[in-house]
N, C-alpha and C. Protein backbone atom coordinates (compact mmCIF):
# COMPACT_ATOMS: atom_id res chain seq x y z
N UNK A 1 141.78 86.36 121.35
CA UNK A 1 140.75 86.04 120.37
C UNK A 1 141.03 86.83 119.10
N UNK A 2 140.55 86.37 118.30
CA UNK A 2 141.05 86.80 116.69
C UNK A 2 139.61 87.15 116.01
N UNK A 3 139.32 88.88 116.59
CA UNK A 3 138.07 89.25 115.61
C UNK A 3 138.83 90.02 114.88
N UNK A 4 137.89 89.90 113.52
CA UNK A 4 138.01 90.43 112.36
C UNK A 4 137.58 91.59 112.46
N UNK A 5 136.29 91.60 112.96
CA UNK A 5 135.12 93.11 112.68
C UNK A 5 134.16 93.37 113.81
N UNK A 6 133.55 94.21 113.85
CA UNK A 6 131.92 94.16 114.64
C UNK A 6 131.15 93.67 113.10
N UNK A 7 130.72 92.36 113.39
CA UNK A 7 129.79 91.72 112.43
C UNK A 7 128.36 92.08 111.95
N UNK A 8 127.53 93.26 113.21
CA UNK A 8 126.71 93.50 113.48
C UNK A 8 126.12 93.88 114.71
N UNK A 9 125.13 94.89 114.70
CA UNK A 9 124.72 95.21 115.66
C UNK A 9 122.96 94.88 115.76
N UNK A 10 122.47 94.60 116.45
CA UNK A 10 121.65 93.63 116.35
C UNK A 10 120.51 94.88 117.35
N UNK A 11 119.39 94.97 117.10
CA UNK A 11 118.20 95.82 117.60
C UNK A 11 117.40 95.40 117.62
N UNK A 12 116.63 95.24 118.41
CA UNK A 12 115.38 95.03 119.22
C UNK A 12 114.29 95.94 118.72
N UNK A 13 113.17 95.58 117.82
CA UNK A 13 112.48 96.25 117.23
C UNK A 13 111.09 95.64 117.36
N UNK A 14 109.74 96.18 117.42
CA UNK A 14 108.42 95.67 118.07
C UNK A 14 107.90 95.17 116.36
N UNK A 15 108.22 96.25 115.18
CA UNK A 15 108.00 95.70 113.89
C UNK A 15 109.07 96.25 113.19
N UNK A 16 109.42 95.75 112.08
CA UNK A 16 110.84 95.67 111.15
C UNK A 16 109.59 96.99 110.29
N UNK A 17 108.74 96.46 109.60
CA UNK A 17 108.18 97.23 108.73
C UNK A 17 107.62 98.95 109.24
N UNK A 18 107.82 98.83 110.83
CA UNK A 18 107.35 100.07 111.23
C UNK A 18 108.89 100.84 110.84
N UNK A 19 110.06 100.10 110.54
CA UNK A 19 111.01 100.95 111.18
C UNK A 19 111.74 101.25 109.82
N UNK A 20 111.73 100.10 108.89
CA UNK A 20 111.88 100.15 107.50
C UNK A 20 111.92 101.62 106.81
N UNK A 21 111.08 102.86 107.04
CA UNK A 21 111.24 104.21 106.41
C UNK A 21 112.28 104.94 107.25
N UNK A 22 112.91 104.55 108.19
CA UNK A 22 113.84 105.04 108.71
C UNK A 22 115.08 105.04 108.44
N UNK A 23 115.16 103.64 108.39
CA UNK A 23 116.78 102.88 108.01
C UNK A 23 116.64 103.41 106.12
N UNK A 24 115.89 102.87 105.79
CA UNK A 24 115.81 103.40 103.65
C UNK A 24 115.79 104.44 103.63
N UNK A 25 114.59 105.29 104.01
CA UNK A 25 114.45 106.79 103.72
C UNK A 25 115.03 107.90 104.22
N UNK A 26 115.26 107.66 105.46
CA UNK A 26 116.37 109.10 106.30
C UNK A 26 117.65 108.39 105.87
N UNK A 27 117.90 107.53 106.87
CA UNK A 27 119.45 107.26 107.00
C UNK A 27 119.85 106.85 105.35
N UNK A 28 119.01 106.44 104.39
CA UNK A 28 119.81 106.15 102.72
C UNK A 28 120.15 104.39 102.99
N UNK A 29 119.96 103.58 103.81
CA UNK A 29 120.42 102.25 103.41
C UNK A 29 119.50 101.09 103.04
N UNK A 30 119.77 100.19 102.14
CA UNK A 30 118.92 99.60 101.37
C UNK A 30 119.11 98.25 102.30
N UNK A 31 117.68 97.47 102.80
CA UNK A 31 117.09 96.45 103.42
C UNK A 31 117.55 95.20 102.39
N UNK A 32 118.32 94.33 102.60
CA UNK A 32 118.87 93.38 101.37
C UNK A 32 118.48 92.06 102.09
N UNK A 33 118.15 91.47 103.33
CA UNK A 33 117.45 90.64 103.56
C UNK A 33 116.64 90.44 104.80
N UNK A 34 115.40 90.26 104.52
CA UNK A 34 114.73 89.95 105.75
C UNK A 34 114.47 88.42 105.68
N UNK A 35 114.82 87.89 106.97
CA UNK A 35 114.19 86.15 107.04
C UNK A 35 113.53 86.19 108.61
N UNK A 36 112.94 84.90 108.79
CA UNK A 36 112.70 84.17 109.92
C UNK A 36 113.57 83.65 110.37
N UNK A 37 113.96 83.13 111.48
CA UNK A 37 114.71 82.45 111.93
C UNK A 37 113.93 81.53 113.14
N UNK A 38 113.33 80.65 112.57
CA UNK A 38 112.23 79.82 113.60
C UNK A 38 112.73 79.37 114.61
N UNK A 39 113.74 79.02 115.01
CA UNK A 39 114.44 78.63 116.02
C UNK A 39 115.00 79.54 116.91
N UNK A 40 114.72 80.64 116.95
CA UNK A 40 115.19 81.82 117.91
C UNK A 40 113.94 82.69 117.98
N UNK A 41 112.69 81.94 116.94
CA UNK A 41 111.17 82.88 117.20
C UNK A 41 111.46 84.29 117.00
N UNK A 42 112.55 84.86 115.42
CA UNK A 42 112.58 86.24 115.24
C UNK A 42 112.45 86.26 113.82
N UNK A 43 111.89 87.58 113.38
CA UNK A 43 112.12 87.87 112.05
C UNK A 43 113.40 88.83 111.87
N UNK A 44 114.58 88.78 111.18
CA UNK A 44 115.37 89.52 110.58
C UNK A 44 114.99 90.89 109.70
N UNK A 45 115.53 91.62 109.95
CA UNK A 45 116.11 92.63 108.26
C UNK A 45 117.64 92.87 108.28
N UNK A 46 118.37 93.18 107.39
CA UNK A 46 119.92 93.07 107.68
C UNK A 46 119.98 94.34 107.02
N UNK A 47 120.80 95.89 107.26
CA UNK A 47 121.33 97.12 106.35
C UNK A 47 123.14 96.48 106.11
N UNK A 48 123.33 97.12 105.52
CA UNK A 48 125.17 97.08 105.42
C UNK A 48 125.51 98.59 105.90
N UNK A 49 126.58 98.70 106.56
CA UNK A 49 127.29 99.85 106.84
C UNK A 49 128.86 99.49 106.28
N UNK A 50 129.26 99.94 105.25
CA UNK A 50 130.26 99.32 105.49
C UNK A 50 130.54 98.31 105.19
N UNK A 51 131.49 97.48 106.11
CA UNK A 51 131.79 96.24 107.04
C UNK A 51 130.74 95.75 107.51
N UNK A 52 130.25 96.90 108.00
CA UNK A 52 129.48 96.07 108.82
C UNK A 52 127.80 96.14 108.90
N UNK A 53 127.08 95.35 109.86
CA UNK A 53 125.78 95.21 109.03
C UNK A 53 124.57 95.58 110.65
N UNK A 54 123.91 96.43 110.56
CA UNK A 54 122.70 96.55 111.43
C UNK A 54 121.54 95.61 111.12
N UNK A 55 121.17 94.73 112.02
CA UNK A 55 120.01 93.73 112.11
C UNK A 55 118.93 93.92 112.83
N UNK A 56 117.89 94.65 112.48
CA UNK A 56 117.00 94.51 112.83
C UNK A 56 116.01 93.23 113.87
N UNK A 57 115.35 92.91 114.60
CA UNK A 57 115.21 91.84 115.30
C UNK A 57 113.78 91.88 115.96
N UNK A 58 112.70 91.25 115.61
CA UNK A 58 111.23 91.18 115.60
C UNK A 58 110.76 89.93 116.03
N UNK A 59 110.14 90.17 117.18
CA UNK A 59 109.50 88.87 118.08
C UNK A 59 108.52 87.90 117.11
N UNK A 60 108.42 86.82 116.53
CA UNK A 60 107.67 86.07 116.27
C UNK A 60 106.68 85.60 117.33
N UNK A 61 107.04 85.57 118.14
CA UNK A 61 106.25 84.99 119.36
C UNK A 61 106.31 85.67 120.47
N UNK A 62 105.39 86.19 121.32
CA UNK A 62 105.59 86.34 122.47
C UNK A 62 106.30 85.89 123.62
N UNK A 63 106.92 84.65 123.56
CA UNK A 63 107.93 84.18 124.19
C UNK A 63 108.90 84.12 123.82
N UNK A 64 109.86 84.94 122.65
CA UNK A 64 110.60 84.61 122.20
C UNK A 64 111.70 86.06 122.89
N UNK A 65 112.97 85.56 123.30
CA UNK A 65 113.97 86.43 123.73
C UNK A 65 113.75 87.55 123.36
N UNK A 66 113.08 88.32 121.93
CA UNK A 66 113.31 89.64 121.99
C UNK A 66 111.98 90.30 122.30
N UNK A 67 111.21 89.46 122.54
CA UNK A 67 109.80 89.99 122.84
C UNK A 67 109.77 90.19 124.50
N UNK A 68 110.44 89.28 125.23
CA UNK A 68 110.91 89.76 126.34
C UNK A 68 112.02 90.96 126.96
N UNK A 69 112.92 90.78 126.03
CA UNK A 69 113.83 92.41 126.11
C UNK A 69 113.26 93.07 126.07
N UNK A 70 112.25 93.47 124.41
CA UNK A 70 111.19 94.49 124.20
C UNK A 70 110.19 94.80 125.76
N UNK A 71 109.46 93.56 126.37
CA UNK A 71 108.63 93.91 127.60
C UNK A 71 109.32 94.97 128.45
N UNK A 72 111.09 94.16 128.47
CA UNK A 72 111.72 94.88 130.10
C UNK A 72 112.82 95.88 129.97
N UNK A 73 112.95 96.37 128.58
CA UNK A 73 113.58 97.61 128.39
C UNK A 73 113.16 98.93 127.31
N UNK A 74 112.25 98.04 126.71
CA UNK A 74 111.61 98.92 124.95
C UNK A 74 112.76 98.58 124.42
N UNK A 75 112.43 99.04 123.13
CA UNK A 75 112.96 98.35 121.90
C UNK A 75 114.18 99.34 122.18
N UNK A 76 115.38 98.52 120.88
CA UNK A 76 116.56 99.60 121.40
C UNK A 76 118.08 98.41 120.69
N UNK A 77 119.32 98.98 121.26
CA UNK A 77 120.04 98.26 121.03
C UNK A 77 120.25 96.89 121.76
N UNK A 78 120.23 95.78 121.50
CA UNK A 78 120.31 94.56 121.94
C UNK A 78 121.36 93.80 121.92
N UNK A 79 122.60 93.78 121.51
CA UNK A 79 123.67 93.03 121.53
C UNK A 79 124.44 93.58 120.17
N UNK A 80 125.93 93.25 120.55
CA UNK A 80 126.47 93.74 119.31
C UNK A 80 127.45 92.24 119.19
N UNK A 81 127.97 91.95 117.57
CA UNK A 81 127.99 90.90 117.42
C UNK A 81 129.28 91.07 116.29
N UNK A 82 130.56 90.00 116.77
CA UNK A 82 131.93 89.89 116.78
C UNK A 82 132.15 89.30 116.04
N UNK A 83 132.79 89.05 114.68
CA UNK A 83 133.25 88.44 113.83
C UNK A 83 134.31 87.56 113.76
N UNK A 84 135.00 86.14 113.75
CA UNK A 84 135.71 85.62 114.20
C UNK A 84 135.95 84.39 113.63
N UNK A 85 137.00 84.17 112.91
CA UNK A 85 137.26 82.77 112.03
C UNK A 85 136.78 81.40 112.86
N UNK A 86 136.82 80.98 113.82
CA UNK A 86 136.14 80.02 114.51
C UNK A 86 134.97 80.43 115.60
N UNK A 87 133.91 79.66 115.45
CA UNK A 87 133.29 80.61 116.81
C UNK A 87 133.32 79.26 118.06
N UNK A 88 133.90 78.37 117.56
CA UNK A 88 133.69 77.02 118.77
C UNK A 88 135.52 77.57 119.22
N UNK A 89 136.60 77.38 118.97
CA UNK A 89 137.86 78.09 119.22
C UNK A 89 137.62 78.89 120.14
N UNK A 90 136.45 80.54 120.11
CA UNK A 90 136.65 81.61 120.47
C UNK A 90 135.83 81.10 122.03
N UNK A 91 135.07 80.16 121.95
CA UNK A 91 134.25 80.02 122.79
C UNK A 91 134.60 79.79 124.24
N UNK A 92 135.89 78.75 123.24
CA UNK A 92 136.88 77.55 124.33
C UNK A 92 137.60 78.82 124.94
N UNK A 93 138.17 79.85 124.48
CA UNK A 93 138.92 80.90 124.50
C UNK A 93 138.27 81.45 125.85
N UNK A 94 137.23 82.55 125.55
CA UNK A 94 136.45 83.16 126.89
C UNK A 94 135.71 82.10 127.70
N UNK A 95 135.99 80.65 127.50
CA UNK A 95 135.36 79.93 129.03
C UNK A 95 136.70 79.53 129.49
N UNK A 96 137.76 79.34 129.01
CA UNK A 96 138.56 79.44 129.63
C UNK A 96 139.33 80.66 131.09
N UNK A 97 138.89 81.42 130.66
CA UNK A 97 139.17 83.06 131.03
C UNK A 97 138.25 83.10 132.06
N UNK A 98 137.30 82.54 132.22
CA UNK A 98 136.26 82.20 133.32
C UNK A 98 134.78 83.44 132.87
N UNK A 99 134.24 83.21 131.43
CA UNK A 99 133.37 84.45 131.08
C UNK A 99 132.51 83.26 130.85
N UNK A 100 131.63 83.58 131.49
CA UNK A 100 129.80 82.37 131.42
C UNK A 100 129.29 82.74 130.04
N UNK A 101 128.89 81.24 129.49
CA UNK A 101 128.57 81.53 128.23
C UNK A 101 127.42 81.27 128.42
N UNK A 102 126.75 82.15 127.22
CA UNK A 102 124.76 81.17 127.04
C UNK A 102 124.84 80.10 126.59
N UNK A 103 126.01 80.01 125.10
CA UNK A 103 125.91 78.45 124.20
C UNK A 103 127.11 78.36 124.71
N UNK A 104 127.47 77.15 124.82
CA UNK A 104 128.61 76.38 124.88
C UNK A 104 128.88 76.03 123.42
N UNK A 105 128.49 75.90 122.27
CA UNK A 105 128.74 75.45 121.37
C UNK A 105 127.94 76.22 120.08
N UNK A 106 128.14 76.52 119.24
CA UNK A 106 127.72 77.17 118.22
C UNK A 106 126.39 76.89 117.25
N UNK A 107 125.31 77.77 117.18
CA UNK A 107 124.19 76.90 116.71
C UNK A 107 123.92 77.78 115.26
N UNK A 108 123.33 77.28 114.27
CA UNK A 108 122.56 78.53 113.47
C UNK A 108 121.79 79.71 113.93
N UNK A 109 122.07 80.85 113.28
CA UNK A 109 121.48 81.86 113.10
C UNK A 109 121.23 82.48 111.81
N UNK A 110 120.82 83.80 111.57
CA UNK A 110 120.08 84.13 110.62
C UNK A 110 121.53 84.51 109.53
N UNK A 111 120.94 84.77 108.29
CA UNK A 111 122.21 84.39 106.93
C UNK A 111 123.06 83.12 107.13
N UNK A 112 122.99 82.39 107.79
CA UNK A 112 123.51 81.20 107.56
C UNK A 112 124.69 80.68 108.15
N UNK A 113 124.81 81.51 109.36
CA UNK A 113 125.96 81.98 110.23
C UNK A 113 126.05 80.94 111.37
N UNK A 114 127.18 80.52 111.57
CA UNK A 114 127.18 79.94 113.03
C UNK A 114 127.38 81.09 114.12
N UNK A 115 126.93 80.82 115.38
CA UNK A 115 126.48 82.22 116.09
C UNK A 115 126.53 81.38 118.07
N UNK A 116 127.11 82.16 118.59
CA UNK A 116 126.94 82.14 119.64
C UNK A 116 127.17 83.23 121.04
N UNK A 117 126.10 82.98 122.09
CA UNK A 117 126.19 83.97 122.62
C UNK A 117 127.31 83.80 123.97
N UNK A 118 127.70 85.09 124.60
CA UNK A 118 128.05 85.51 126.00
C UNK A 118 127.76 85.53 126.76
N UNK A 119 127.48 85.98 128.12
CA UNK A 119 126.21 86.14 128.93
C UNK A 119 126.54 87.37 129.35
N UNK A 120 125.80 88.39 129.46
CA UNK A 120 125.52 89.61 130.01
C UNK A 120 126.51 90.01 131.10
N UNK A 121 126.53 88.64 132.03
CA UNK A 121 126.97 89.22 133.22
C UNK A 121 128.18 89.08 133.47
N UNK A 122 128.63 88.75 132.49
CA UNK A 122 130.38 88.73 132.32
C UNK A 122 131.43 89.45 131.63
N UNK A 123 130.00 90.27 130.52
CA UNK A 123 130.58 91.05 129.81
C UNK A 123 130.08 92.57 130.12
N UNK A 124 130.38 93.19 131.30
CA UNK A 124 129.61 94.38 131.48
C UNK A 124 128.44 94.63 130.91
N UNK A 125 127.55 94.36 131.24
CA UNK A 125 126.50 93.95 131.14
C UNK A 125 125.70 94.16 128.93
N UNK A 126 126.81 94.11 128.69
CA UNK A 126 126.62 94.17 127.05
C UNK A 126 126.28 92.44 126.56
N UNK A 127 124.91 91.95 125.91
CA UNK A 127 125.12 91.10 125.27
C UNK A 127 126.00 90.78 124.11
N UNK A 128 127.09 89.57 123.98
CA UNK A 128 127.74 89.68 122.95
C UNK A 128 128.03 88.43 122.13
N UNK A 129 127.55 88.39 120.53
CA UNK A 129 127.78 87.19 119.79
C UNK A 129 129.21 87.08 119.45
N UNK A 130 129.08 86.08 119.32
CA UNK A 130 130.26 85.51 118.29
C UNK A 130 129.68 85.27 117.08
N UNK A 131 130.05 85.28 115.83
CA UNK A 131 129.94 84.75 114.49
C UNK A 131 130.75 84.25 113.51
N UNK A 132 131.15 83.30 112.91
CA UNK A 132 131.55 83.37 112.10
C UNK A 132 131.99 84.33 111.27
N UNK A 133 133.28 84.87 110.66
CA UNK A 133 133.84 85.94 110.10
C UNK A 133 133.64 85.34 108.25
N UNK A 134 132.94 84.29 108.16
CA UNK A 134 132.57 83.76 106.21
C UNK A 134 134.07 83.00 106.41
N UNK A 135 134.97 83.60 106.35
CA UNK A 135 136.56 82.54 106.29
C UNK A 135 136.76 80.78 106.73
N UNK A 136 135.66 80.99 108.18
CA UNK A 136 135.54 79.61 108.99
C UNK A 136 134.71 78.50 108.65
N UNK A 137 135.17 77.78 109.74
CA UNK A 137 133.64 76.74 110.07
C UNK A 137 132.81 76.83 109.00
């Protein structure tokens, strides 16, 4: 597989705005976008490090994937997320290899990214995206 970067690391947070004086005011990094992402029932914030970018990740809904992580672990790190000129290529790549995917195929996510996941239990138990590296798809 052909990653570029760690694209992001993605956190599990109960509110973005509780956590907001942390990431700006201690650590020094400036919040450059927060969105919704209605289709995954989360609100975003994105920092830059770098390369690379910490995402914040806030349950819209009580049923929504991170509001359930949040129930069964507390908030925390939640998946870290792989940068990669194709993410349908990379996909074909680790199901080939015999690694269970969540998507079979690449859907939107937040900044405008095609995005897909791994499954936990194939990858030592680390959730892991794929994304688009901007070059692709």
């Amino acid at each position: 597989m052909d990653i570029s970067h760690i694209e992001h690391l993605g956190i599990a947070v109960r509110s973005i705005e509780a956590h907001l004086p942390y990431y700006e005011n201690v650590l020094g990094l400036k919040c450059y976008n927060i969105e919704v992402v209605a289709e995954q029932k989360v609100k975003t914030a994105f920092f830059k490090v770098g390369q690379t970018k910490i995402e914040l990740l806030e349950p819209t809904s009580e049923d929504s994937t991170i509001a359930k992580f949040i129930e069964n672990r507390g908030e925390g790190i939640h998946h870290i997320a792989f940068a990669v000129p194709s993410v349908q290529d990379a996909l074909d790549e680790v199901a080939s290899k015999n690694v269970r995917l969540i998507d079979s195929h690449p859907r939107g996510g937040a900044e405008g990214l095609q995005i897909a996941f791994l499954h936990p239990k194939s990858t030592g138990s680390v959730l892991t995206e794929l994304c688009m590296d901007g070059k692709g798809e």
